[in-house]
N, C-alpha and C. Protein backbone atom coordinates (compact mmCIF):
# COMPACT_ATOMS: atom_id res chain seq x y z
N UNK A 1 101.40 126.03 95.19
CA UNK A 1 102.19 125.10 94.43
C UNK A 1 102.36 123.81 95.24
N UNK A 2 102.36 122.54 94.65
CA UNK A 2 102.33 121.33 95.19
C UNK A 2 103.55 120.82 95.15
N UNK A 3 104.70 120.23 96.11
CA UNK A 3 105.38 119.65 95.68
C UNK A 3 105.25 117.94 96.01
N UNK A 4 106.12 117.73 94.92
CA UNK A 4 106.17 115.98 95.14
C UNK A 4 107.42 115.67 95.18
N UNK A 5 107.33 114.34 95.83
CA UNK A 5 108.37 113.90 96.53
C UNK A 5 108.09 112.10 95.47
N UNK A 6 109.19 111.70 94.82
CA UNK A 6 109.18 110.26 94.21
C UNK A 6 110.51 109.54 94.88
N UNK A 7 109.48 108.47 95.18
CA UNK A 7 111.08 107.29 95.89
C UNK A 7 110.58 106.33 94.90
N UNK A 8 112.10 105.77 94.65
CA UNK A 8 111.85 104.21 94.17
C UNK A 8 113.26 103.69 94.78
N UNK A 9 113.18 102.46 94.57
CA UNK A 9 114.02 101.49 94.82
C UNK A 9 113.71 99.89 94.53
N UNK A 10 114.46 98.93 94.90
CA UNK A 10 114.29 97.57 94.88
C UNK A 10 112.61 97.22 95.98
N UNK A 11 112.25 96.07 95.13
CA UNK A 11 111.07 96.27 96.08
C UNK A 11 111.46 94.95 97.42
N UNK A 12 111.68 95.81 98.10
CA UNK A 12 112.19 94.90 99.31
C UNK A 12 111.88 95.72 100.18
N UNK A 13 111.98 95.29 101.39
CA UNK A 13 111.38 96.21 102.89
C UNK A 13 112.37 97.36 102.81
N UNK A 14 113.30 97.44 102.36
CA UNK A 14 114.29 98.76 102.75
C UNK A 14 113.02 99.94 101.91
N UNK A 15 112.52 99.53 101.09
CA UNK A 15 111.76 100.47 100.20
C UNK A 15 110.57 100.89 100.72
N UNK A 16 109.89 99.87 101.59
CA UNK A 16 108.62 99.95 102.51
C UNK A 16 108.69 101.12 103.66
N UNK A 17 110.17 100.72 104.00
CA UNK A 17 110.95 101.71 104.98
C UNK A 17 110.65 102.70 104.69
N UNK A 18 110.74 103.17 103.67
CA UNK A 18 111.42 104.70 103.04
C UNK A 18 110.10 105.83 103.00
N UNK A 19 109.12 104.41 102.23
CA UNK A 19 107.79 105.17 102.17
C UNK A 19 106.65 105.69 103.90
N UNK A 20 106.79 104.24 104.32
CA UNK A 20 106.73 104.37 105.79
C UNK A 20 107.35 105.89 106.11
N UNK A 21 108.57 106.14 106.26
CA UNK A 21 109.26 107.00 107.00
C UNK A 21 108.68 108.13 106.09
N UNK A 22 108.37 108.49 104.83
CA UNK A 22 107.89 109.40 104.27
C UNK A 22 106.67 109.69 104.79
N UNK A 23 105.50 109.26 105.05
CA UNK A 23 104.70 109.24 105.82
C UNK A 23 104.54 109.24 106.93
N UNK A 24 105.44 109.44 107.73
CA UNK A 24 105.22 109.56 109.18
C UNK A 24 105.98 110.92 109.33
N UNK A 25 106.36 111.49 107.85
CA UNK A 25 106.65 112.95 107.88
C UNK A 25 105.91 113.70 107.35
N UNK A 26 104.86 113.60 107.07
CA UNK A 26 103.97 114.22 106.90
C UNK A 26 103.21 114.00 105.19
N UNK A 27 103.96 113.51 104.41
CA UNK A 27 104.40 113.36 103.32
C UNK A 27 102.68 112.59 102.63
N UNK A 28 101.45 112.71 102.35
CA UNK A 28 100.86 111.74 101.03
C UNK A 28 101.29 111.05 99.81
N UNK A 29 100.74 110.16 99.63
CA UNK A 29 101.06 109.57 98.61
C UNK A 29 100.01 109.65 98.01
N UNK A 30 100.56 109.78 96.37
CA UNK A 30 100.26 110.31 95.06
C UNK A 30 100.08 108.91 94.29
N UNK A 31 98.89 108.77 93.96
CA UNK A 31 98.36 107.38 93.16
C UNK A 31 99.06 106.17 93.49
N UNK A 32 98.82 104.93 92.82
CA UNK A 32 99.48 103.88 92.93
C UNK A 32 100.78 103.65 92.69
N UNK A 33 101.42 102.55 93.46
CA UNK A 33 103.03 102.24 92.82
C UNK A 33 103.28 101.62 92.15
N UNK A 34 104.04 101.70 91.53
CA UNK A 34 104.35 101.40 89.59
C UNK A 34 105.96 100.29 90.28
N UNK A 35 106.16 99.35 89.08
CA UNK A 35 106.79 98.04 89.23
C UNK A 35 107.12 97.65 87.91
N UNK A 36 108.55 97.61 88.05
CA UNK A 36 109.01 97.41 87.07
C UNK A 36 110.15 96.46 86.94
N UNK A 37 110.22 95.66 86.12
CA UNK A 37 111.34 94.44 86.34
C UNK A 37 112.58 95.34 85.61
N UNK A 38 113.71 95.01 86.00
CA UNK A 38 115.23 95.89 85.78
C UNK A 38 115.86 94.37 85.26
N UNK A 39 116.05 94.59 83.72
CA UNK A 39 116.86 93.08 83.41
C UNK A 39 118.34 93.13 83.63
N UNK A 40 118.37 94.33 84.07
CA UNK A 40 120.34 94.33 84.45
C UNK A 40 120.51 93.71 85.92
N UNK A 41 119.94 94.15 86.87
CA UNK A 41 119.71 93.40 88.12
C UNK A 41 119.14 92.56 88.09
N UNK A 42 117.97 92.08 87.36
CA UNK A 42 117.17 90.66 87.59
C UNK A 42 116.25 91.06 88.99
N UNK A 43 116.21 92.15 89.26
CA UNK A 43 115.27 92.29 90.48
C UNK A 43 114.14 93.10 89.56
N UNK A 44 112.71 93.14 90.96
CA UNK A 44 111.91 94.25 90.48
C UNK A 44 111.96 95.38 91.10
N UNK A 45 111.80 96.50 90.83
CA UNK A 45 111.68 97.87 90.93
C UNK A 45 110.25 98.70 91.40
N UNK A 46 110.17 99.56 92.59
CA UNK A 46 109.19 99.92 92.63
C UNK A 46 109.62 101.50 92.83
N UNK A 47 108.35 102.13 92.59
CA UNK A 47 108.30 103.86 92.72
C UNK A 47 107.14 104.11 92.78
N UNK A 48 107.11 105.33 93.68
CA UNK A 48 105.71 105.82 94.27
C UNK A 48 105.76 107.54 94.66
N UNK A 49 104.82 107.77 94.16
CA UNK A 49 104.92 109.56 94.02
C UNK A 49 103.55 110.39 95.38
């Protein structure tokens, strides 16, 4: 059985962080990261599986 692990957040370095640090735990990443504009924040959004 495979598990997955999905982060998202604001796409700003705190988020680069996260994935970074997911990967230096051993962790792959699962296809491309998806981006999405959030019109309640006015920021964009990223997530990566």
């Amino acid at each position: 059985m495979l598990i997955y692990r999905f982060l998202s957040g604001e796409d700003d370095s705190a988020f680069c962080h996260k994935v970074t640090r997911a990967l230096s735990e051993g962790w792959t990443l699962h296809g491309s990261p998806t981006y999405a504009f959030d019109g309640f924040t006015k920021k964009m959004r990223c997530a990566q599986a």
